[in-house]
Protein backbone atom coordinates (compact mmCIF):
# COMPACT_ATOMS: atom_id res chain seq x y z
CA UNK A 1 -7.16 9.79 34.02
CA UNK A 2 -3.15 10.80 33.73
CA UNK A 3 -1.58 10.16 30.81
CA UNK A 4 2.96 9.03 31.21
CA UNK A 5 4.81 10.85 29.10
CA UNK A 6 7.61 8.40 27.21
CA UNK A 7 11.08 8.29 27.39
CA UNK A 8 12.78 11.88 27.20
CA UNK A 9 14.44 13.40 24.29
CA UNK A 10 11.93 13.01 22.17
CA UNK A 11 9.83 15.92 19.99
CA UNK A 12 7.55 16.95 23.07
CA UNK A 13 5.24 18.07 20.59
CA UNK A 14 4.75 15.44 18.48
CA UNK A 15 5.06 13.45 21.85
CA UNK A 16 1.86 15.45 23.19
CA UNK A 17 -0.28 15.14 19.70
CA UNK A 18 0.21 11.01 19.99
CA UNK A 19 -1.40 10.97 23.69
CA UNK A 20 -3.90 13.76 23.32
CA UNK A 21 -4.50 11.20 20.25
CA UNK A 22 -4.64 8.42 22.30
CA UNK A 23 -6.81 9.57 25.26
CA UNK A 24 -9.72 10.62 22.92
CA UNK A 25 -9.90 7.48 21.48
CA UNK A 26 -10.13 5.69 24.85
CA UNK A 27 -13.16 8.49 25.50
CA UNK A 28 -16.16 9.03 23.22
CA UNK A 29 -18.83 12.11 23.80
CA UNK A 30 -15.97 14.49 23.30
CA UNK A 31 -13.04 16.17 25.91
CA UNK A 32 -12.69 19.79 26.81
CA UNK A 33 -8.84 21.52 26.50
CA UNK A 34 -8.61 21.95 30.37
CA UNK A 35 -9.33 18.26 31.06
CA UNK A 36 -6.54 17.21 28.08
CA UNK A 37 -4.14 19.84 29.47
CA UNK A 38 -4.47 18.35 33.37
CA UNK A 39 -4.08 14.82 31.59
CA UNK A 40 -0.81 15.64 30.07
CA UNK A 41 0.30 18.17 32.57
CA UNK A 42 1.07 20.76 29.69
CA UNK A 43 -0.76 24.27 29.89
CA UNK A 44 -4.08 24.94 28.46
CA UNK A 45 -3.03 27.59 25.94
CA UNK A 46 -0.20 24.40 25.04
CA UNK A 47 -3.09 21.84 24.64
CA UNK A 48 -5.10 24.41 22.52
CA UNK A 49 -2.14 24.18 19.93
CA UNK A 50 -2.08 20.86 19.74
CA UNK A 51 -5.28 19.97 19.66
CA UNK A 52 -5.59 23.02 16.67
CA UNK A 53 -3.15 20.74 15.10
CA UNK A 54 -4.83 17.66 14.99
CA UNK A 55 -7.70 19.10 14.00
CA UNK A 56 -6.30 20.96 10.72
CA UNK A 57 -4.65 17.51 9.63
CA UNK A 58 -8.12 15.85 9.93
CA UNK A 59 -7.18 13.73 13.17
CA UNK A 60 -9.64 15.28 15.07
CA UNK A 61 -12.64 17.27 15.38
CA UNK A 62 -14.36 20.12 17.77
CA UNK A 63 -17.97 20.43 18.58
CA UNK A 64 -18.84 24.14 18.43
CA UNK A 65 -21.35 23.87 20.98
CA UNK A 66 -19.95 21.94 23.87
CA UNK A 67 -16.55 22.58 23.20
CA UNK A 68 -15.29 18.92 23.07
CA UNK A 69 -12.72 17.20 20.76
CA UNK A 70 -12.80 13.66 19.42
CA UNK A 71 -11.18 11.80 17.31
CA UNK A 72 -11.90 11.58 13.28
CA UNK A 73 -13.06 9.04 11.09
CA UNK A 74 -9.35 9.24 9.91
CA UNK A 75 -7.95 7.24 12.68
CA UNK A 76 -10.11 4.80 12.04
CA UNK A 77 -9.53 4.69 8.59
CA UNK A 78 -5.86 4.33 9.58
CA UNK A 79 -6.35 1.42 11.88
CA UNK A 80 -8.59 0.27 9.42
CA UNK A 81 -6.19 0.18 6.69
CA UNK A 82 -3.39 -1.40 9.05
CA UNK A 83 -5.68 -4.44 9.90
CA UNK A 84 -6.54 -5.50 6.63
CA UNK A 85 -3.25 -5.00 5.51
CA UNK A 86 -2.23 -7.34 8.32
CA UNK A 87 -5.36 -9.58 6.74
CA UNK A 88 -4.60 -9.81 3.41
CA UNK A 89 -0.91 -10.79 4.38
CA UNK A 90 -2.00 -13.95 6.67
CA UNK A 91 -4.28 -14.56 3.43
CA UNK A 92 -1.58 -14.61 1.00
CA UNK A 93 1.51 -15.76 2.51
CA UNK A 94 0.30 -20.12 1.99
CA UNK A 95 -0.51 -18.86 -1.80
CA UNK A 96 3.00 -17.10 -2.23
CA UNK A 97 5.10 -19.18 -0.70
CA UNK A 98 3.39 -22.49 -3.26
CA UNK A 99 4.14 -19.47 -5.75
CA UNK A 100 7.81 -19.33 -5.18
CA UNK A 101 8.50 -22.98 -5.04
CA UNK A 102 7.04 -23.68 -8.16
CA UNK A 103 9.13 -20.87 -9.94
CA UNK A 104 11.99 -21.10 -7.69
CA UNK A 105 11.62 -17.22 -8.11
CA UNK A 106 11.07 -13.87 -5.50
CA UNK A 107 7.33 -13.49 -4.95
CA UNK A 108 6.33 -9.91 -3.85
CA UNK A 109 2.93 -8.76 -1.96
CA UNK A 110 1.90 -4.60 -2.61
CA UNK A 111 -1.05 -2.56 -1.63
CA UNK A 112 -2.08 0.78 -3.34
CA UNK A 113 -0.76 3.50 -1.77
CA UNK A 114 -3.21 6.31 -2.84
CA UNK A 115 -1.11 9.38 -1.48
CA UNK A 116 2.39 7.93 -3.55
CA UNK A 117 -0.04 7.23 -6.43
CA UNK A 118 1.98 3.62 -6.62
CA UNK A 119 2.06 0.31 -5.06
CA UNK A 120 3.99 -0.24 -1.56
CA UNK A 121 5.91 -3.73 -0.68
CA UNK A 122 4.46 -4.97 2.39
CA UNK A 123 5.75 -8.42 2.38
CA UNK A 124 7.36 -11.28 0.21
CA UNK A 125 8.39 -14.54 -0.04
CA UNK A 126 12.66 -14.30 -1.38
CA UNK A 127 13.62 -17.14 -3.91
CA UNK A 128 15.63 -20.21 -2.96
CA UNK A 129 18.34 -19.53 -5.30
CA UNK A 130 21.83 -17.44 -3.95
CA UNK A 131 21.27 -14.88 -6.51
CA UNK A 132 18.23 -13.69 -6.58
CA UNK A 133 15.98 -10.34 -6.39
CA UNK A 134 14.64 -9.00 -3.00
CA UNK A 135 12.68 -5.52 -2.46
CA UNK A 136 12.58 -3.38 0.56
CA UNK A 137 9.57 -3.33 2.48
CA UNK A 138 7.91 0.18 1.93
CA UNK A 139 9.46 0.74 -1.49
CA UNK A 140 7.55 2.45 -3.87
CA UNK A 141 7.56 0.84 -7.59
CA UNK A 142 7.88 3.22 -10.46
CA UNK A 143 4.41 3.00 -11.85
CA UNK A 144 4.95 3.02 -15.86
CA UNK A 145 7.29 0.34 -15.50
CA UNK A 146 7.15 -2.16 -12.92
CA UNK A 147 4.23 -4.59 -13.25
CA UNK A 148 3.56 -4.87 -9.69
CA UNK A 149 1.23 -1.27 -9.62
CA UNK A 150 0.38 -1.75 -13.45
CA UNK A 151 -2.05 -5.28 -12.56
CA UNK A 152 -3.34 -3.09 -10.09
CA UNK A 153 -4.27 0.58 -12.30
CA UNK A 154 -5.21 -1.54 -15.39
CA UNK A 155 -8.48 -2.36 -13.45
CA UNK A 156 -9.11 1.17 -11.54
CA UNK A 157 -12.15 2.85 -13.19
CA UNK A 158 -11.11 5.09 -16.31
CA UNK A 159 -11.61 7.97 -14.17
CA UNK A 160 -9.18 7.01 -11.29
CA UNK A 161 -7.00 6.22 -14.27
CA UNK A 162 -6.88 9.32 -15.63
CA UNK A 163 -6.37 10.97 -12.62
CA UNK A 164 -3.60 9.31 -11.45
CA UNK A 165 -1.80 9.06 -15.17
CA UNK A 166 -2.78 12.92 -15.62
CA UNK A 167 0.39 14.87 -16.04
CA UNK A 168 2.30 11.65 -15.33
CA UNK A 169 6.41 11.49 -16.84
CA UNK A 170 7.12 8.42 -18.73
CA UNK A 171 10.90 8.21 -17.95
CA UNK A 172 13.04 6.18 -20.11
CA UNK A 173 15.01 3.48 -18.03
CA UNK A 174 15.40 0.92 -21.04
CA UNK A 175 14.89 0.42 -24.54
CA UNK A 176 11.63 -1.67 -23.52
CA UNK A 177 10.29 1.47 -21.11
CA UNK A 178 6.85 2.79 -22.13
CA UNK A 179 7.55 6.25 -22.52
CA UNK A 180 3.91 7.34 -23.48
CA UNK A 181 0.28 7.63 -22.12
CA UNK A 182 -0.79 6.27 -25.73
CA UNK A 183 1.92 3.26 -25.20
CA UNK A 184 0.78 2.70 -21.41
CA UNK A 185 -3.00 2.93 -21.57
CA UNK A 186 -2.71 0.34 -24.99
CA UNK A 187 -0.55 -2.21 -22.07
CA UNK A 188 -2.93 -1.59 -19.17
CA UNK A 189 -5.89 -2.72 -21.87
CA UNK A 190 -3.51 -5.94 -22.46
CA UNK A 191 -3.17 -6.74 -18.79
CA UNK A 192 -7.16 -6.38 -18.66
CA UNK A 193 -7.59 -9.07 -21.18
CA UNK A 194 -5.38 -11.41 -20.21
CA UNK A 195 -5.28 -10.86 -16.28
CA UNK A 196 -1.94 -10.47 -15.29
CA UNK A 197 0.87 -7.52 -16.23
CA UNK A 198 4.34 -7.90 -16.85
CA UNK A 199 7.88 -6.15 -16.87
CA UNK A 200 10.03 -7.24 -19.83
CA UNK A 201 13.06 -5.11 -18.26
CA UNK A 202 11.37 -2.02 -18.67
CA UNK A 203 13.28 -0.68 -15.62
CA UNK A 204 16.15 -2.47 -15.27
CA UNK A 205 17.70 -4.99 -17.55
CA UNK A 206 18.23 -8.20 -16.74
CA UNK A 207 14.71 -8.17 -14.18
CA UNK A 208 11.42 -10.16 -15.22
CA UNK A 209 8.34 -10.09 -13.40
CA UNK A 210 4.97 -10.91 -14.03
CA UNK A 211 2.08 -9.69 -11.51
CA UNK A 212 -1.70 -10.60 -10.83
CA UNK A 213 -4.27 -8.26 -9.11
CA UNK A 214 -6.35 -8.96 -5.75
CA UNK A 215 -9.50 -7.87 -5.30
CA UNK A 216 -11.59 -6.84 -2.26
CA UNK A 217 -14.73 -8.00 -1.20
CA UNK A 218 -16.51 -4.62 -3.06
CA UNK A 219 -15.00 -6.24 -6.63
CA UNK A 220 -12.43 -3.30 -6.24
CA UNK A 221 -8.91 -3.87 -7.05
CA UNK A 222 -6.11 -3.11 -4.13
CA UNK A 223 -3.55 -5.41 -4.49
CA UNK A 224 -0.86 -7.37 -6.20
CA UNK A 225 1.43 -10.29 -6.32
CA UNK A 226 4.66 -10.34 -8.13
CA UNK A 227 6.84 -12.75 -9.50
CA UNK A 228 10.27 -11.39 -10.40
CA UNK A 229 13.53 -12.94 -11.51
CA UNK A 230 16.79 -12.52 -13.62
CA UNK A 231 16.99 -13.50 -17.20
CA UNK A 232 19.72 -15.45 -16.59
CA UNK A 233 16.87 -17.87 -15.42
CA UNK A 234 13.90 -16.11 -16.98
CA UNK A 235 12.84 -16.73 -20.72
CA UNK A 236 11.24 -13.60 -21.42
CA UNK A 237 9.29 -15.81 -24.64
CA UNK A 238 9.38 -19.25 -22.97
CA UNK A 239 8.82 -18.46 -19.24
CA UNK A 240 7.35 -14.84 -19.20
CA UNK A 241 3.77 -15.93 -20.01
CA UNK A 242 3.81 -19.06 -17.92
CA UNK A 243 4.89 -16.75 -14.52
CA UNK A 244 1.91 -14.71 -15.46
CA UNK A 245 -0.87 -17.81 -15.92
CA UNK A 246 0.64 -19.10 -12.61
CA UNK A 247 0.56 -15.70 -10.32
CA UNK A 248 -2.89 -14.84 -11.92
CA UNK A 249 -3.99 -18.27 -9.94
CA UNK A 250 -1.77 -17.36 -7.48
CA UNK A 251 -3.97 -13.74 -7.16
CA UNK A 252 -7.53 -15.57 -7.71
CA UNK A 253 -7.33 -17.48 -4.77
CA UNK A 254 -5.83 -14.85 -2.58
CA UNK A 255 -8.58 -13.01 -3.61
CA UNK A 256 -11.40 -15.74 -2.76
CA UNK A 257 -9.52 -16.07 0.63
CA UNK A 258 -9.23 -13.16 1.60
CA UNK A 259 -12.95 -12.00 0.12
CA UNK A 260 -14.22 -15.12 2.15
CA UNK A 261 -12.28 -13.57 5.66
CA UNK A 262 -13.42 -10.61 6.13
């Protein structure tokens, strides 16, 4: 089987890792260095570096014996990860989007992203209004004071907890920000009781959000929706604890959706 290069100007390298990648997953029983090398027309002492590569970031293995390479359990994992992410969003969207038209406000979708030790955006619904609160897709909230990553650490097991808080700076952004473990573990105990977290401008004042955790089919939390808004429509004592009732619902029945699914 020959493997097409892409387009030029590209990192030949990297280029070379991707479709070494690529061909072992279209082969199983393992593939010798001298049948990836004629593949991608590269050199075998080339393909040996690669493949050494791949191997030493856990993308691949070598059987000592016959001298083959596959590919890891860490592709899968990846593609894994990338379909149930795609899931949970089909899942979700019908719930946020009932979400945002009954606050009229942004409604945010995150996943745990173990290696940032935060949440990551992956989708969301934008409010109606002109001025309103958006995120970037892939942006990492700051995990002391957004609630979007706090609804979904207040229900790790103490241990994860304290790995991930271990060490961990409490900036100061406002005069609401948590700036201690003592402060932050007595919140994430709040947000277990009542089942939803929330941001009283503890990053940014002027921003409100309230956020409810999903669960996956183990009972393991790896999610979270977010409601977020200005104060200039947000009652932090009138409105705060209603946004959080309504995406705690909001999260349940993602959760029984998307549990049900898979």
């Amino acid at each position: 089987m020959e493997i097409k290069s892409g387009r030029e100007g590209g990192v030949p390298g990297l280029s070379r890792g991707l479709l070494a990648l690529e061909y072992l997953c279209k082969h199983e029983g393992g593939v010798r260095i001298s049948t990836l090398a004629e593949a991608l027309h590269v050199p075998d002492n080339t393909m040996m570096r690669v493949m050494a590569t791949l191997c030493d970031h856990g993308y691949a293995t070598r059987d000592e014996e016959t001298l083959g390479y596959t590919a890891s359990r860490k592709v899968l994992s990846i593609a894994r990860r990338l379909a149930e992410d795609r899931q949970l969003v089909d899942c979700a969207l019908p719930s946020m989007r009932e979400l945002c038209a009954l606050t009229e406000e942004t409604v945010v979708l995150a996943v745990w992203d173990q290696a940032a030790k935060s949440a990551v955006i992956i989708e969301q619904v934008p409010s109606p209004h002109t001025f309103r609160f958006v995120c970037d897709y892939g942006h990492h909230p700051r995990l002391h004071v957004s609630s979007c990553p706090k609804a979904i650490v207040a229900f790790f097991p103490d241990e994860e907890r304290d790995r991930i808080l271990k060490g961990y700076k409490f900036r100061r952004f406002t005069g609401t920000t948590l700036t201690s473990r003592k402060a932050f573990e007595k919140e994430l105990a709040s947000i277990r009781q009542r089942g939803y977290a929330l941001d009283r401008e503890e990053e940014m004042e002027g921003m409100l959000c309230a956020s409810g955790p999903i669960f996956n089919c183990d009972g393991g939390v790896f999610a979270s929706v977010t409601v977020t808004g200005p104060r200039t429509r947000i009652d932090p004592k009138r409105d705060l604890s209603r946004f959080g009732e309504a995406v705690k619902a909001c999260t349940e029945a993602i959760t029984a959706k998307y549990t049900n699914s898979m």
